[in-house]
C-alpha atoms as a PDB file:
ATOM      1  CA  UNK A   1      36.460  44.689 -12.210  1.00  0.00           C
ATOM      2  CA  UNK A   2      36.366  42.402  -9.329  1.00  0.00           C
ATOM      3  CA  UNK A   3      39.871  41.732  -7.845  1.00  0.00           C
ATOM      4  CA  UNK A   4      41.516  37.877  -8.035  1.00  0.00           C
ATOM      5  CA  UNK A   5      41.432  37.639  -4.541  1.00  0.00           C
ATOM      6  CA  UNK A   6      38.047  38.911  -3.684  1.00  0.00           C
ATOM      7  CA  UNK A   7      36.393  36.764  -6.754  1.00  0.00           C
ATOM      8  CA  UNK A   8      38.716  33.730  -4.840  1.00  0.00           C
ATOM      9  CA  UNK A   9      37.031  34.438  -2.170  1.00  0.00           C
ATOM     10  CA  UNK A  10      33.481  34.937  -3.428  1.00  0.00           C
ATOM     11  CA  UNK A  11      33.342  31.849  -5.296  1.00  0.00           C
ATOM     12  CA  UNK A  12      34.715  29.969  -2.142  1.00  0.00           C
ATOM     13  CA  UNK A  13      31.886  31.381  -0.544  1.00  0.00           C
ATOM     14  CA  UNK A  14      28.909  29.997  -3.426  1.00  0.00           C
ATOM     15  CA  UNK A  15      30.985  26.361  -2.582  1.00  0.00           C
ATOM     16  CA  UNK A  16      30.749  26.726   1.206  1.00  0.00           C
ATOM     17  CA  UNK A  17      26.922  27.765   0.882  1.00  0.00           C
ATOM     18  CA  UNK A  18      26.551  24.700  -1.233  1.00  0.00           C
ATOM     19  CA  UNK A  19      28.198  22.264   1.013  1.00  0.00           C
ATOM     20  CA  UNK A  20      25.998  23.755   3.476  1.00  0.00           C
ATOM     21  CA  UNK A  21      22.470  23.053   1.807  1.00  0.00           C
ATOM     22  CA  UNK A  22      23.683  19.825   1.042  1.00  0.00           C
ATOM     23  CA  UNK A  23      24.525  19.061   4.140  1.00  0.00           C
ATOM     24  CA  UNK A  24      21.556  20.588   6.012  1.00  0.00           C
ATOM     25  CA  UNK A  25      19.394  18.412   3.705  1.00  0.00           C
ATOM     26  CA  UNK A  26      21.714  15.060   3.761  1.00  0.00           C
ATOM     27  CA  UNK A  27      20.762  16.392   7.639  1.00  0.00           C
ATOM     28  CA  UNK A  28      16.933  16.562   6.970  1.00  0.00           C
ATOM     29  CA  UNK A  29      16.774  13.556   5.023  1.00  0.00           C
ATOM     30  CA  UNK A  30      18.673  11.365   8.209  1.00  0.00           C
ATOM     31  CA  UNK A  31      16.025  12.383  10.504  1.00  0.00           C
ATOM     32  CA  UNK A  32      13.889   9.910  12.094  1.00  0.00           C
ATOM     33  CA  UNK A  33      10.414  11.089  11.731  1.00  0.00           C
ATOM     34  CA  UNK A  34       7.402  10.404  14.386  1.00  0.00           C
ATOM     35  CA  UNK A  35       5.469   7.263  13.337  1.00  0.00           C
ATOM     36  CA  UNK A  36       2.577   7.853  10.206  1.00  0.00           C
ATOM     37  CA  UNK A  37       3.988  12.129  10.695  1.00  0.00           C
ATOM     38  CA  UNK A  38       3.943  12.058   7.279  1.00  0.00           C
ATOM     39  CA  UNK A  39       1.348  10.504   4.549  1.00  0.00           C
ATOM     40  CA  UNK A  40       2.463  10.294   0.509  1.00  0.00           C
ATOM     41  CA  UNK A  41       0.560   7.014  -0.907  1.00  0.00           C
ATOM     42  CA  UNK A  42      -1.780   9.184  -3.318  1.00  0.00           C
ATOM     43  CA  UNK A  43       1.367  11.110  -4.332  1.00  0.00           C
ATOM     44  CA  UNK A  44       2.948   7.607  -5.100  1.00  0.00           C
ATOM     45  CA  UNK A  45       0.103   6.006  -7.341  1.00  0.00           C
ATOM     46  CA  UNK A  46      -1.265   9.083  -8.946  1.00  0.00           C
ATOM     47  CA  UNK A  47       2.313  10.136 -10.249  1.00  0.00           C
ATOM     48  CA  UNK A  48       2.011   9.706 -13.960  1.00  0.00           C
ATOM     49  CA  UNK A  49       5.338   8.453 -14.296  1.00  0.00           C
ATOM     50  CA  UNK A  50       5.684   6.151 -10.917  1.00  0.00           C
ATOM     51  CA  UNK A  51       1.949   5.126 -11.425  1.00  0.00           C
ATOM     52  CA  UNK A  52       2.776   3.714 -15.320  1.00  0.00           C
ATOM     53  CA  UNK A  53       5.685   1.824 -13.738  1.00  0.00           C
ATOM     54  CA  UNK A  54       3.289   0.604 -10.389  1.00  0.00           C
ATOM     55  CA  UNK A  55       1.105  -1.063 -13.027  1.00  0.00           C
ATOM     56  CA  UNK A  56       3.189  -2.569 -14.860  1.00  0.00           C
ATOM     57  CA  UNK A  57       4.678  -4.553 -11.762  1.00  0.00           C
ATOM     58  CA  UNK A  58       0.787  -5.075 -10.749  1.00  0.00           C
ATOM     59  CA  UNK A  59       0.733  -6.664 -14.325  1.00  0.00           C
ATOM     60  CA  UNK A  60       4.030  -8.620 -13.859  1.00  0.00           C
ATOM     61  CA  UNK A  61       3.007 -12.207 -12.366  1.00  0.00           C
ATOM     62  CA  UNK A  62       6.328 -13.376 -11.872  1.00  0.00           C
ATOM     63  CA  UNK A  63       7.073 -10.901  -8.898  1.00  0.00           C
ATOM     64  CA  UNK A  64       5.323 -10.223  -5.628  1.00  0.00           C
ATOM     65  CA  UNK A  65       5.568  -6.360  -5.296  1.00  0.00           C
ATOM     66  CA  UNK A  66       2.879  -4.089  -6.206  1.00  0.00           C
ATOM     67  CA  UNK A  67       0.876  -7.282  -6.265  1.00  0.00           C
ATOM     68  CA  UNK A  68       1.044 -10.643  -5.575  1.00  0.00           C
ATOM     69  CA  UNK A  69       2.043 -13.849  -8.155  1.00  0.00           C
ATOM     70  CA  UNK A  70      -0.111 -14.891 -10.752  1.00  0.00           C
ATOM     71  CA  UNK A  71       0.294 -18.143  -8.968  1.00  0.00           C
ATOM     72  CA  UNK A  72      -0.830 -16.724  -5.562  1.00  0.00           C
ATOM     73  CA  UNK A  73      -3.865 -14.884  -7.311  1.00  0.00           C
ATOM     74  CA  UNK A  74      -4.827 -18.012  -8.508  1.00  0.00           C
ATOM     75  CA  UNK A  75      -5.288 -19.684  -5.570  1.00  0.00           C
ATOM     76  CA  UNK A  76      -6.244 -16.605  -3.272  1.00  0.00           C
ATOM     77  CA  UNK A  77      -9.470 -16.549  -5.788  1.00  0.00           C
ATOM     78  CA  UNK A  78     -10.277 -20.048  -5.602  1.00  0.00           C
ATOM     79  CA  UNK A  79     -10.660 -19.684  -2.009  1.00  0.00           C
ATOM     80  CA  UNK A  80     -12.503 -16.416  -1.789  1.00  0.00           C
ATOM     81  CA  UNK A  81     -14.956 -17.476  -3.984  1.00  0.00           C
ATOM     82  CA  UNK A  82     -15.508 -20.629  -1.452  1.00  0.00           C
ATOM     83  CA  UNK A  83     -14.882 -19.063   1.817  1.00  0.00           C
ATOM     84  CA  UNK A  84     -17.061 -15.916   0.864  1.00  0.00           C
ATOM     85  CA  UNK A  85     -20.137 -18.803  -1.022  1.00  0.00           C
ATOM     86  CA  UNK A  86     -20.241 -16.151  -4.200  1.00  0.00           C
ATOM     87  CA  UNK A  87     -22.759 -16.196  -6.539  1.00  0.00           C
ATOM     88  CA  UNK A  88     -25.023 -13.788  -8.203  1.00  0.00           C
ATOM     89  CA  UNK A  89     -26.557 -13.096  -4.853  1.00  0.00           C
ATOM     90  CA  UNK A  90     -23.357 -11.356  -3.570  1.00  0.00           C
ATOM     91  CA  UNK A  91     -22.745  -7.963  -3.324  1.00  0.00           C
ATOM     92  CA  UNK A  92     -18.835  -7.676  -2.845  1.00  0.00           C
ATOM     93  CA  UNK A  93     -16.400  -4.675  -2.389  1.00  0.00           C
ATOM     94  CA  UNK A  94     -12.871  -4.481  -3.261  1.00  0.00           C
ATOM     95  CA  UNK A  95     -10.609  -2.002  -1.524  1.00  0.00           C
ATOM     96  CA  UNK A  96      -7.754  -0.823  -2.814  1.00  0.00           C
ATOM     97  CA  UNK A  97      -8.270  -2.764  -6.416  1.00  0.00           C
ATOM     98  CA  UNK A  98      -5.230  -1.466  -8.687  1.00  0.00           C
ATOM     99  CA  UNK A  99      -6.157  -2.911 -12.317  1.00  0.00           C
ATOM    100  CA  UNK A 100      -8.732  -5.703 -11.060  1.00  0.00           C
ATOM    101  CA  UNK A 101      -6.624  -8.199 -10.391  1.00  0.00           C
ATOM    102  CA  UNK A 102      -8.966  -9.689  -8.253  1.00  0.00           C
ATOM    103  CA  UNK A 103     -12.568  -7.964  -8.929  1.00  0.00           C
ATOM    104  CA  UNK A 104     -12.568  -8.623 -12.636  1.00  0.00           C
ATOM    105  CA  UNK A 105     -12.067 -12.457 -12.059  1.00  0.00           C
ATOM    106  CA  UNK A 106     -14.518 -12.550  -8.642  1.00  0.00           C
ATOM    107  CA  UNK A 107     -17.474 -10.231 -10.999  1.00  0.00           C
ATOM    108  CA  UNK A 108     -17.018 -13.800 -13.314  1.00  0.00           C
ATOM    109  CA  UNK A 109     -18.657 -15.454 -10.647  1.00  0.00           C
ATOM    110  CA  UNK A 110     -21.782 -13.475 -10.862  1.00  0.00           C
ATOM    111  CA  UNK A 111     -21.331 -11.352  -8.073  1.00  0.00           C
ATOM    112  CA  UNK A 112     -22.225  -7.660  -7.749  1.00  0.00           C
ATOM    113  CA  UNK A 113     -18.725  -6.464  -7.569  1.00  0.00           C
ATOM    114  CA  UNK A 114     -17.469  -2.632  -6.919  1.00  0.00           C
ATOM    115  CA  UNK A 115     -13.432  -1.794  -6.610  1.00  0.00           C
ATOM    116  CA  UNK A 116     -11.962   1.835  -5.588  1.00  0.00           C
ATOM    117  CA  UNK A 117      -8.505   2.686  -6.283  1.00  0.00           C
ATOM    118  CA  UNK A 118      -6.933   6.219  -6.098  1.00  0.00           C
ATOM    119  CA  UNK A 119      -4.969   5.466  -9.568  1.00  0.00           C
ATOM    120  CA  UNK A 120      -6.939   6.832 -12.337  1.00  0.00           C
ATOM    121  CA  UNK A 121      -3.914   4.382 -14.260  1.00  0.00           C
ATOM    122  CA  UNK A 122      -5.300   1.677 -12.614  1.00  0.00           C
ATOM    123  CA  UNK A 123      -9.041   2.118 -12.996  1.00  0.00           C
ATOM    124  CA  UNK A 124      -8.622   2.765 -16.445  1.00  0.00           C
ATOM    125  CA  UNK A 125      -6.510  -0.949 -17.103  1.00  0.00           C
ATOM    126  CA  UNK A 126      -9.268  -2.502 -14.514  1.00  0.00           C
ATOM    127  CA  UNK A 127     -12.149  -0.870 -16.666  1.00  0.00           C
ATOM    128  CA  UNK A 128     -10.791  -2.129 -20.095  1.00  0.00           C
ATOM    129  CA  UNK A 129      -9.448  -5.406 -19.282  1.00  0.00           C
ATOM    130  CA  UNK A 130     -12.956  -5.936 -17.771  1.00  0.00           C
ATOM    131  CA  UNK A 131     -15.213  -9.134 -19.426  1.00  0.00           C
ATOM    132  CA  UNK A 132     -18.159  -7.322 -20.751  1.00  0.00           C
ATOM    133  CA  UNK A 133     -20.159 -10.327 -19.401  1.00  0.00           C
ATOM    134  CA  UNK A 134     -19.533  -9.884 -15.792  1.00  0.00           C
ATOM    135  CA  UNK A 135     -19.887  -5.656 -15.563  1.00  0.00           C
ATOM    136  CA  UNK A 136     -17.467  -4.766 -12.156  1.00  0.00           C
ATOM    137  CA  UNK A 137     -18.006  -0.991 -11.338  1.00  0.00           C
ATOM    138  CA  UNK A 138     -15.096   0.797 -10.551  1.00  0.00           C
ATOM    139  CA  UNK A 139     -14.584   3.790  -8.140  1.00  0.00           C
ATOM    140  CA  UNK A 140     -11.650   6.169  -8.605  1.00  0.00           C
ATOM    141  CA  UNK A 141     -11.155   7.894  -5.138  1.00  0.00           C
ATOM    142  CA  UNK A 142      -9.498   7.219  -1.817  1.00  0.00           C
ATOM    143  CA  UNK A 143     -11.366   4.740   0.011  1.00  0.00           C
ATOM    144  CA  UNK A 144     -10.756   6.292   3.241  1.00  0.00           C
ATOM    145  CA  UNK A 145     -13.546   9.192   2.028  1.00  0.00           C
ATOM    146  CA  UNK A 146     -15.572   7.978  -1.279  1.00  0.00           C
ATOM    147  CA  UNK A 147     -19.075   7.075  -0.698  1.00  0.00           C
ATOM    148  CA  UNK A 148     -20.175   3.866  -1.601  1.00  0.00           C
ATOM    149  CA  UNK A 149     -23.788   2.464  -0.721  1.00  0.00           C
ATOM    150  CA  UNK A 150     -23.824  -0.215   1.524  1.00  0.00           C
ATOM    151  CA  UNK A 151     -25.062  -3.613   1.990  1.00  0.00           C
ATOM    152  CA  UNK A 152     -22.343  -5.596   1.020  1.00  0.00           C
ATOM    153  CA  UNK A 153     -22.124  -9.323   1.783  1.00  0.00           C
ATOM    154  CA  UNK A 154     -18.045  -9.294   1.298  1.00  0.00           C
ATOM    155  CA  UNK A 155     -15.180  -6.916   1.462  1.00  0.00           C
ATOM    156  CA  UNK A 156     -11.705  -7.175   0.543  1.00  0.00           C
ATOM    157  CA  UNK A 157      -8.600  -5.569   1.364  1.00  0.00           C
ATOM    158  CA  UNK A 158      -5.076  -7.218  -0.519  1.00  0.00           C
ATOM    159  CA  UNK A 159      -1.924  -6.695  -0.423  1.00  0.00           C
ATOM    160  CA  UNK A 160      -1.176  -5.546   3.061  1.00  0.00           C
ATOM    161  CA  UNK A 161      -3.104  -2.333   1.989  1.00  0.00           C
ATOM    162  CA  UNK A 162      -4.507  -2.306   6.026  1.00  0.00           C
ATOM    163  CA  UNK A 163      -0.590  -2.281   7.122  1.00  0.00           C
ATOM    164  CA  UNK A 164       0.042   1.082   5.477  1.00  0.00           C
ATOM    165  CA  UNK A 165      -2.145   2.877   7.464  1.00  0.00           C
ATOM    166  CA  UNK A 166      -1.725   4.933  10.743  1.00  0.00           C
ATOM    167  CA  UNK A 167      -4.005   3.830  13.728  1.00  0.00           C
ATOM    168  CA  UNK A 168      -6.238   6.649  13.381  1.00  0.00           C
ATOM    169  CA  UNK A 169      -6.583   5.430   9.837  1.00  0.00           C
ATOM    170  CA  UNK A 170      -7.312   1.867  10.601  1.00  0.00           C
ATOM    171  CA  UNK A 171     -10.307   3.021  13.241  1.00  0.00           C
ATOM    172  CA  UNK A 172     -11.470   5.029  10.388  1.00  0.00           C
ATOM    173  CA  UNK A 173     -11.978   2.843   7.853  1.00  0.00           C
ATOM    174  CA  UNK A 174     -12.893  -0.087  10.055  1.00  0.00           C
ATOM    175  CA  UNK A 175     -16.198   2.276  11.016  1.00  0.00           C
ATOM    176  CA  UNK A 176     -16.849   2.551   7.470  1.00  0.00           C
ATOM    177  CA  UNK A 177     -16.326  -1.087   6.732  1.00  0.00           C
ATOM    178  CA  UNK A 178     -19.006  -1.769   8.991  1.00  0.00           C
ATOM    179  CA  UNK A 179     -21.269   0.777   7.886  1.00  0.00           C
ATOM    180  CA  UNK A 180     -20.627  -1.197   4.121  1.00  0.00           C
ATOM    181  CA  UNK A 181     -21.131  -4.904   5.429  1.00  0.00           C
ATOM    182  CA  UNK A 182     -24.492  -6.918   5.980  1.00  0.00           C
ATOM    183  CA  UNK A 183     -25.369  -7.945   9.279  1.00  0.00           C
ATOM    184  CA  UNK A 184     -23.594 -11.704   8.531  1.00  0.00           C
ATOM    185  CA  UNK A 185     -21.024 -10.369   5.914  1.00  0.00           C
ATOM    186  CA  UNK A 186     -17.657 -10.690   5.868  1.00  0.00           C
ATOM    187  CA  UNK A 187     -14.335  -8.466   6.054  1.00  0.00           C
ATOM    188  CA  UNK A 188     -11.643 -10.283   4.287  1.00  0.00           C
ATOM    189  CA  UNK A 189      -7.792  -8.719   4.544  1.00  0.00           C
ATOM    190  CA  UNK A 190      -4.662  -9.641   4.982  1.00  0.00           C
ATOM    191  CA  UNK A 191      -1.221  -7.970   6.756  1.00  0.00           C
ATOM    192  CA  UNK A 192       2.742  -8.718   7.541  1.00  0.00           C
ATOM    193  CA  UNK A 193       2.967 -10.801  10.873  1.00  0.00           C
ATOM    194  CA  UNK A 194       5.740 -10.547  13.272  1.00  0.00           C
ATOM    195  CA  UNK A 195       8.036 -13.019  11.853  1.00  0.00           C
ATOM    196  CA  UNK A 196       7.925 -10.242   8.488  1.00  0.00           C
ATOM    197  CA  UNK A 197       8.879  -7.401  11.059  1.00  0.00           C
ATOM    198  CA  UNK A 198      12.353  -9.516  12.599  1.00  0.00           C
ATOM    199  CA  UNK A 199      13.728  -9.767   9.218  1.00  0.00           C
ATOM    200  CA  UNK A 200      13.356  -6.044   8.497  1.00  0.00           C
ATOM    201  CA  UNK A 201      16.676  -3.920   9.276  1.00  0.00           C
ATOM    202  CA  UNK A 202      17.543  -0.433   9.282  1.00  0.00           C
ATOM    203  CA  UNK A 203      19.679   0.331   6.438  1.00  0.00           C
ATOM    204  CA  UNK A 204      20.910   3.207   4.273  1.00  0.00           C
ATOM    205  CA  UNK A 205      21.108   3.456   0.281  1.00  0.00           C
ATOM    206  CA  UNK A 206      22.131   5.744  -2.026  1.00  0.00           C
ATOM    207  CA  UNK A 207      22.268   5.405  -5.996  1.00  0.00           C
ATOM    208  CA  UNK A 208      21.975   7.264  -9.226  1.00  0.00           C
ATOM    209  CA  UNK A 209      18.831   6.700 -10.476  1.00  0.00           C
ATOM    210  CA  UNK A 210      17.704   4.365  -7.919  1.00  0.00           C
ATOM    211  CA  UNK A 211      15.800   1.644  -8.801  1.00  0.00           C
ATOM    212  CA  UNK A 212      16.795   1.385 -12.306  1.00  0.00           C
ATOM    213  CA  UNK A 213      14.542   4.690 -13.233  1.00  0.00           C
ATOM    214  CA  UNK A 214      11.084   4.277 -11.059  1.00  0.00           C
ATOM    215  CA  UNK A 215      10.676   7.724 -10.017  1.00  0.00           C
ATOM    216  CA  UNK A 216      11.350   9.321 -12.616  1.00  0.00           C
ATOM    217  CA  UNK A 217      12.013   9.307 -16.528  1.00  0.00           C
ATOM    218  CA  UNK A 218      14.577  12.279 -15.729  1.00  0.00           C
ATOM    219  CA  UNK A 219      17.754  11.889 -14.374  1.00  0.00           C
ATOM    220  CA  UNK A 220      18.002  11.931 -10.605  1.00  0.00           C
ATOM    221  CA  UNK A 221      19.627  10.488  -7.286  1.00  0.00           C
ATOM    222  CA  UNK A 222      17.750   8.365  -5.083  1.00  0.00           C
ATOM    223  CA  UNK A 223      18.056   7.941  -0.984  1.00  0.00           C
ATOM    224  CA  UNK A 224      16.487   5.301   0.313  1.00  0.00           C
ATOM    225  CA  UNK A 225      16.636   5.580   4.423  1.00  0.00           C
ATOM    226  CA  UNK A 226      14.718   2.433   6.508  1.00  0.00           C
ATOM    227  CA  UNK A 227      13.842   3.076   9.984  1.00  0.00           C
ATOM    228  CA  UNK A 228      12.752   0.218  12.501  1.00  0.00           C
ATOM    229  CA  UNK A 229      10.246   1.337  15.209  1.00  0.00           C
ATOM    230  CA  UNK A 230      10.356  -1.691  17.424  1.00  0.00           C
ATOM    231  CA  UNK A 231       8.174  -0.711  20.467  1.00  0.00           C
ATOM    232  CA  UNK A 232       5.582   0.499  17.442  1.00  0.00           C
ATOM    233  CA  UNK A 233       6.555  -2.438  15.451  1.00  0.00           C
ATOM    234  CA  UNK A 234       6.658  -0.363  12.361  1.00  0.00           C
ATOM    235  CA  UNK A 235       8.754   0.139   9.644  1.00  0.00           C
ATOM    236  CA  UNK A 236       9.404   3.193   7.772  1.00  0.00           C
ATOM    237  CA  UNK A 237      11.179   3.251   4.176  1.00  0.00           C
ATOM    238  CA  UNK A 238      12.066   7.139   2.880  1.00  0.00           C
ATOM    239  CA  UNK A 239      12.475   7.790  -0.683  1.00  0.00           C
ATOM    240  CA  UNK A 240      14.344  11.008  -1.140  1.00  0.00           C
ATOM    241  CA  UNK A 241      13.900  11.279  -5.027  1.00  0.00           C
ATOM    242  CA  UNK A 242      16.745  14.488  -6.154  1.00  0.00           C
ATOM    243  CA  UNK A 243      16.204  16.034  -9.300  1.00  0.00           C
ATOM    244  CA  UNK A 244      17.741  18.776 -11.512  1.00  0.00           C
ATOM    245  CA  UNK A 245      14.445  20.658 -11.031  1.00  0.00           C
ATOM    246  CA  UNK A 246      12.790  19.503  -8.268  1.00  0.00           C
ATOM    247  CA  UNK A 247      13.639  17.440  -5.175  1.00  0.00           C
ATOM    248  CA  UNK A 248      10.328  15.120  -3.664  1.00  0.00           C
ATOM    249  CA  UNK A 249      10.452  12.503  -0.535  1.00  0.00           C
ATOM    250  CA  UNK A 250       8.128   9.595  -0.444  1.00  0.00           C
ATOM    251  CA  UNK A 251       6.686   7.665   2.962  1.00  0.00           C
ATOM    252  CA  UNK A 252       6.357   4.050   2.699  1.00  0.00           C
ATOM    253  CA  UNK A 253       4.985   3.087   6.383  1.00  0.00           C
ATOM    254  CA  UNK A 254       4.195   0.101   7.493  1.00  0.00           C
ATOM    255  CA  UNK A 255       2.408  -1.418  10.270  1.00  0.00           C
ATOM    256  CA  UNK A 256       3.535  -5.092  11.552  1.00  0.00           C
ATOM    257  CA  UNK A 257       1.039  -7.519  13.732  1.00  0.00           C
ATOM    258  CA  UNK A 258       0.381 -10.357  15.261  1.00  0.00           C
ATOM    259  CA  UNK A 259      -2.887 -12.382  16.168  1.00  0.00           C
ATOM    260  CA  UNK A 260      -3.114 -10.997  19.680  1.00  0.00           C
ATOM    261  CA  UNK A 261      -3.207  -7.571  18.933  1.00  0.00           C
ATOM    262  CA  UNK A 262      -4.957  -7.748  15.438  1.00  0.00           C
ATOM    263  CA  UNK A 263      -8.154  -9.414  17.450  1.00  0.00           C
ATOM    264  CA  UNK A 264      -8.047  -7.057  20.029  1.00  0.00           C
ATOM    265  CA  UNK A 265      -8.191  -4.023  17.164  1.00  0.00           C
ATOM    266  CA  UNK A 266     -10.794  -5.299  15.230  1.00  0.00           C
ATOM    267  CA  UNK A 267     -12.629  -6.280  18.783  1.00  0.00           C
ATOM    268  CA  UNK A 268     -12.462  -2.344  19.531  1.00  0.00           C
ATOM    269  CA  UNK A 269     -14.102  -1.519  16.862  1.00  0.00           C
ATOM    270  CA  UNK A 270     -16.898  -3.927  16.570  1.00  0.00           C
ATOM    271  CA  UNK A 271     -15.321  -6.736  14.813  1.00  0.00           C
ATOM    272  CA  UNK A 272     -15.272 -10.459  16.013  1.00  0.00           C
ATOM    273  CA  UNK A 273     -12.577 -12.613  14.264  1.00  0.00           C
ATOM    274  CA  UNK A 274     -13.977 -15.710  13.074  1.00  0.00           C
ATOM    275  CA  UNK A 275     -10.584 -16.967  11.079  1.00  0.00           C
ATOM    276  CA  UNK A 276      -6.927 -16.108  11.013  1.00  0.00           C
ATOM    277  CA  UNK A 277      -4.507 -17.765   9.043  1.00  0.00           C
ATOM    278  CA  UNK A 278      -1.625 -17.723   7.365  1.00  0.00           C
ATOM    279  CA  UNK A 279      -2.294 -16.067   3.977  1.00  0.00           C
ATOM    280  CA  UNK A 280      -5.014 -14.596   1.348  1.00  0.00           C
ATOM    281  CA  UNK A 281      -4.645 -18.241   0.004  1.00  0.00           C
ATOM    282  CA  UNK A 282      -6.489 -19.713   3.266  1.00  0.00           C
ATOM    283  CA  UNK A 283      -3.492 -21.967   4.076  1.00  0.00           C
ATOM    284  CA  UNK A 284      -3.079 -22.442   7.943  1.00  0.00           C
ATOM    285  CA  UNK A 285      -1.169 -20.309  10.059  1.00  0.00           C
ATOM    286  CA  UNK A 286       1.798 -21.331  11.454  1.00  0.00           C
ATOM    287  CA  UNK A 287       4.248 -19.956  14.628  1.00  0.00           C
ATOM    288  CA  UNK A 288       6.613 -17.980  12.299  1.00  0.00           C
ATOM    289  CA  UNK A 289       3.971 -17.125   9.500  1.00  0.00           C
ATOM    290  CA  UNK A 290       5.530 -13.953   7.650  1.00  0.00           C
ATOM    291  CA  UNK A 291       1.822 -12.482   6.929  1.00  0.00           C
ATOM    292  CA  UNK A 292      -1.857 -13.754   8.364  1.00  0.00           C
ATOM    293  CA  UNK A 293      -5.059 -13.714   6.798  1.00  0.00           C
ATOM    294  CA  UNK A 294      -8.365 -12.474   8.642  1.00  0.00           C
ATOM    295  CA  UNK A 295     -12.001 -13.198   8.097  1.00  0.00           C
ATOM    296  CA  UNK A 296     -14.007 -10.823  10.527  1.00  0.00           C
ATOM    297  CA  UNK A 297     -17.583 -10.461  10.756  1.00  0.00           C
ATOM    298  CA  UNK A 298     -19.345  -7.476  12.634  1.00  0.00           C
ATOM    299  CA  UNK A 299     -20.980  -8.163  15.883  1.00  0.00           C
END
């Protein structure tokens, strides 16, 4: 038998070494990490349990979070389809499509229309809820490495998708974009602007199942840690997601702009800028705009 005071002293021990992981990983999860060190979007939106709960805010049009308003929508289509002339002559790509939000409504117009999304949740909802009549074609991959044939007169990128990639990233798929487009076509996206990146602060949260359940259908505590970059002008929200059986940390980066440095990107990589303005709905930019809008052809 083990003696009182040496089981005291063992089981003093198993509350020290406890404290200690804890703390080490309370520690870990305080860190600030390098800019884009760290990459977990396919991890967030091919998560059976986070990706159910990503569509249905895609599919909630009262809210502006996974997607935009059904209001917005609305009038971001009405002035794609004028801006971008569609018909059944176009050929248009949608990055980054989710359920088809956008491509099932623009393929109504006639066009040729392809979306990629890394959600097979997604795809599926943009595959069914699909009018038979207009025929979209959906991609499920990343569309940082899927191949897609070319030739496209139009391509789209919503939802501040182009802000949640690293700089490397952005070069990347900007070669590919022009590798997709027609001499005269058109790159169509849209990002946070500067005014966006003042309001953000650095903050630290901590709640029991944080969120009201999103990560997970099990119980668990959530960290939520925000870091402000300002000479990168990026913001970093961590997701430390603690489990009974498992413990996982999510990455939401994101890249702030303004028009300055936008052109001068795109310009790098073979881009001229023929519009920017103040959202996906066309409406004009303004001094504090929170987000701009870009129409870029290739040169």
């Amino acid at each position: 038998m083990c003696p009182h005071g040496a089981l005291g002293a063992w089981q003093g021990l198993v509350v020290f070494d406890g404290s200690l992981v804890l703390f080490e990983h309370l520690e870990q999860i305080n860190t600030r990490p390098a800019p884009f060190s760290v990459y977990t979007a396919d991890d967030l939106w091919t998560d059976p349990h986070t990706s159910e709960r990503m569509l249905g805010l895609h599919l909630d049009g009262d809210v502006a979070m996974a997607s935009q308003t059904a209001g917005f929508i609305e009038r971001s289509l009405s002035w794609i389809c004028d801006v971008g002339a569609l018909d059944h002559r176009t050929r248009l790509l949608d990055l980054g499509c989710g359920p088809g939000l956008y491509s099932n409504r623009l393929a109504l117009t006639g066009a040729d229309v392809v979306g990629i999304d890394f959600s097979p949740r997604s795809i599926r909802h943009a595959e069914r809820s699909a009018d038979p009549r207009a025929r979209p074609v959906y991609v499920l991959g990343d569309y940082l490495q899927v191949d897609v044939p070319g030739d496209f007169d139009l391509v789209l990128l919503a939802m501040y998708d182009y802000c949640a990639l690293s700089r490397s990233q952005r070069r990347q798929l900007l070669q590919r974009i022009r590798s997709w487009l027609r001499p005269h076509g058109r790159f169509i996206f849209d990002v946070y602007g500067m005014q966006s990146f003042r309001e953000r602060r650095e903050s630290v949260t901590y709640a029991p199942d944080l969120m009201d359940g999103f990560w997970s259908a099990d119980r668990y505590h959530g960290f939520l840690c925000t870091y402000v970059y300002n000479d990168e002008r990026i913001v970093l929200d961590r997701y430390d997601i603690v489990e009974a059986a498992r413990t996982r940390t999510f990455y939401n980066w994101l890249q702030y702009f303004d028009e300055t440095t936008l052109t001068a990107e795109l310009g790098s990589a073979g881009f001229a800028v023929d519009q920017v303005l103040g959202d996906l709905t066309g409406t004009a930019l303004e001094t504090e705009s929170r987000e701009l809008c870009v129409v870029a052809t290739p040169r």
